[in-house]
Protein backbone atom coordinates (compact mmCIF):
# COMPACT_ATOMS: atom_id res chain seq x y z
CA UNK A 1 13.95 16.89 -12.05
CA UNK A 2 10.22 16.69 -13.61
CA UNK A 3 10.26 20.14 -15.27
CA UNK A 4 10.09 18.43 -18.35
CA UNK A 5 7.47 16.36 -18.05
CA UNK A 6 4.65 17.81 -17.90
CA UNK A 7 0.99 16.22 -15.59
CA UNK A 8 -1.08 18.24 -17.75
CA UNK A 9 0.71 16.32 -20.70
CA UNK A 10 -1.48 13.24 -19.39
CA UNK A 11 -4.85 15.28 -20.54
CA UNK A 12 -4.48 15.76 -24.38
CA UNK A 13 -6.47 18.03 -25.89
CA UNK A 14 -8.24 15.14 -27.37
CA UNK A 15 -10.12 14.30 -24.17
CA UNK A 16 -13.11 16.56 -24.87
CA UNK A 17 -13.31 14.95 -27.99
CA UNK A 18 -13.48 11.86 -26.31
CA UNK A 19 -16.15 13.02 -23.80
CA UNK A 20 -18.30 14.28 -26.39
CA UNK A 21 -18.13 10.98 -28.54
CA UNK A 22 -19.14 9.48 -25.47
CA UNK A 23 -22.19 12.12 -25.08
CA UNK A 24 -23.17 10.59 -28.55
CA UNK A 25 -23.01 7.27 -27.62
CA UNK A 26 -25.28 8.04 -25.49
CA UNK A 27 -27.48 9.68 -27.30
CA UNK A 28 -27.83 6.82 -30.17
CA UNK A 29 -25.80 8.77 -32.36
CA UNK A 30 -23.33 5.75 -32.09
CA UNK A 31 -22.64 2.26 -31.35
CA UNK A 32 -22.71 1.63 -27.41
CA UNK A 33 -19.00 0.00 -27.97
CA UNK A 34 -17.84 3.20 -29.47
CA UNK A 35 -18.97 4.94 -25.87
CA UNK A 36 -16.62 2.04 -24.38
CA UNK A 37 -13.64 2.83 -26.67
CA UNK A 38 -13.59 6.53 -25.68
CA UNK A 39 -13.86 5.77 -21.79
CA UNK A 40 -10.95 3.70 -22.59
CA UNK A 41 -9.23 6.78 -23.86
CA UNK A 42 -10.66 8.71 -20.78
CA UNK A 43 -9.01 5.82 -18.38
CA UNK A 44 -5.62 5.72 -20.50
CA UNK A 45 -5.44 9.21 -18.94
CA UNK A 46 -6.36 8.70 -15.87
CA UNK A 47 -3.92 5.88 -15.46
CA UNK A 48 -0.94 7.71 -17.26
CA UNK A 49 -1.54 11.02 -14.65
CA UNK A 50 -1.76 8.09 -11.32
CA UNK A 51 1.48 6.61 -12.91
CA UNK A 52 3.80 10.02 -12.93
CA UNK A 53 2.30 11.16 -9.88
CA UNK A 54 3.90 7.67 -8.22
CA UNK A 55 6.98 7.91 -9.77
CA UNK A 56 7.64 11.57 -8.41
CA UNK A 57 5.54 10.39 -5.32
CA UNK A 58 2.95 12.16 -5.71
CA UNK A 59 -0.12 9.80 -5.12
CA UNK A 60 -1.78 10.15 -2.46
CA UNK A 61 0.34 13.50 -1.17
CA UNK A 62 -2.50 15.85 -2.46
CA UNK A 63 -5.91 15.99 -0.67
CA UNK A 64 -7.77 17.53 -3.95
CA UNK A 65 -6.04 14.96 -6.11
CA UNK A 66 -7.58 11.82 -4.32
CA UNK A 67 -10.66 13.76 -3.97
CA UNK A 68 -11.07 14.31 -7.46
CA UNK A 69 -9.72 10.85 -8.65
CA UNK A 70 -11.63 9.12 -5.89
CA UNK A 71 -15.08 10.55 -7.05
CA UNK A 72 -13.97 9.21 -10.97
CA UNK A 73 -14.12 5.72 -9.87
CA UNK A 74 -17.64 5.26 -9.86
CA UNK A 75 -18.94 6.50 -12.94
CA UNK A 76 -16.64 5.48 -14.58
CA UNK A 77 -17.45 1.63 -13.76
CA UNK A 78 -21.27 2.18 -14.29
CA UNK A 79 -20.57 3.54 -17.83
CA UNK A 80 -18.77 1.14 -18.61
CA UNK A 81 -21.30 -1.44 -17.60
CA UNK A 82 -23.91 0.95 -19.24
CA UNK A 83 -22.12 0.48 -22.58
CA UNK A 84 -21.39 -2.80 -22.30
CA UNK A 85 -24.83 -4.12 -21.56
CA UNK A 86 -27.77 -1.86 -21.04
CA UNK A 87 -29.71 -3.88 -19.85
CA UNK A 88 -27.53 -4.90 -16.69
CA UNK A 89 -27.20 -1.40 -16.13
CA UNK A 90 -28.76 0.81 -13.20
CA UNK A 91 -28.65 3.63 -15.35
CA UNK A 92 -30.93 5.30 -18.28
CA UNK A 93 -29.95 7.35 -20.55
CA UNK A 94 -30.47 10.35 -18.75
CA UNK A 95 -28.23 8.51 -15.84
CA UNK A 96 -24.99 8.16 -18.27
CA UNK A 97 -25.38 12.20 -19.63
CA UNK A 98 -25.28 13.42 -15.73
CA UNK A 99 -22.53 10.84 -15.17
CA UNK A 100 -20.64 11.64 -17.98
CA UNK A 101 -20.93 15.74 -17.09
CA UNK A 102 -19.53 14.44 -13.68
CA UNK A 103 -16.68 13.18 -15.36
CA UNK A 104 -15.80 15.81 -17.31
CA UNK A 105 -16.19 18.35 -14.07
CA UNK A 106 -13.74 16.09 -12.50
CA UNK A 107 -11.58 15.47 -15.27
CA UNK A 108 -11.10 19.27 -15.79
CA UNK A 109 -10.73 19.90 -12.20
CA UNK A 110 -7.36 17.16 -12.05
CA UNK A 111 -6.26 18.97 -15.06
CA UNK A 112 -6.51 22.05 -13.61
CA UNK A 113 -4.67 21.14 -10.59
CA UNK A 114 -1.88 19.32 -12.74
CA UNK A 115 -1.11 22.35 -14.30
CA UNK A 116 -0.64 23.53 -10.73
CA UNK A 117 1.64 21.38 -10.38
CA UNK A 118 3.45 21.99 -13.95
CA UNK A 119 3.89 25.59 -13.15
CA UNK A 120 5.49 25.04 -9.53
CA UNK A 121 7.97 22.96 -10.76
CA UNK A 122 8.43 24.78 -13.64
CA UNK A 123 9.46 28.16 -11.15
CA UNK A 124 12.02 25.56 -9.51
CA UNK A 125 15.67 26.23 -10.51
């Protein structure tokens, strides 16, 4: 029924462009809000891979899957409180890089594991 749609579909290849216009956010290289408009981007997929795993109900079925989603939720709100207002923040700039390499680790790994998925019901009749 799915072997259309593809999970991996929800990571573009856009998203390491994303990631790394974060990394220069957080370098200076650009405004802090332009770090919060590419974690929106980063979200956007996050939300649209949660979404088709529910409506093949999926969520929740894979162990790795909440793992990996589970340790996203975190950085992802400091970040966005790092962009947002430094000075509220816990973290430094050193503190956003490492959280932002987290992401991407994580990010990749779901990807990974969607494409898992793709191929399994892609060898379905």
């Amino acid at each position: 029924m799915y072997k259309e749609t593809k999970l991996s579909e929800c990571f573009p290849p856009t998203v390491s462009y994303y990631f790394e216009k974060i990394f220069e956010a957080i370098c200076g290289k650009n405004e802090s809000l332009f770090g919060v408009s590419n974690l929106d981007f980063i979200q956007d997929c996050l939300d649209n891979f949660k979404d088709n795993l529910e409506l093949r109900g999926l969520w929740g079925v894979y162990d790795s899957i909440n793992y990996h989603y589970g340790k996203l939720l975190y950085p992802m709100k400091e970040l966005n409180v790092y962009f947002e207002s430094k000075e509220k923040s816990k973290l430094n700039g050193d503190d956003a890089y490492i959280f932002t390499s987290f992401l991407v680790e994580h990010l990749n790994s779901l990807k990974k594991i969607a494409m898992e998925i793709d191929e399994e019901y892609a060898s379905r009749a």
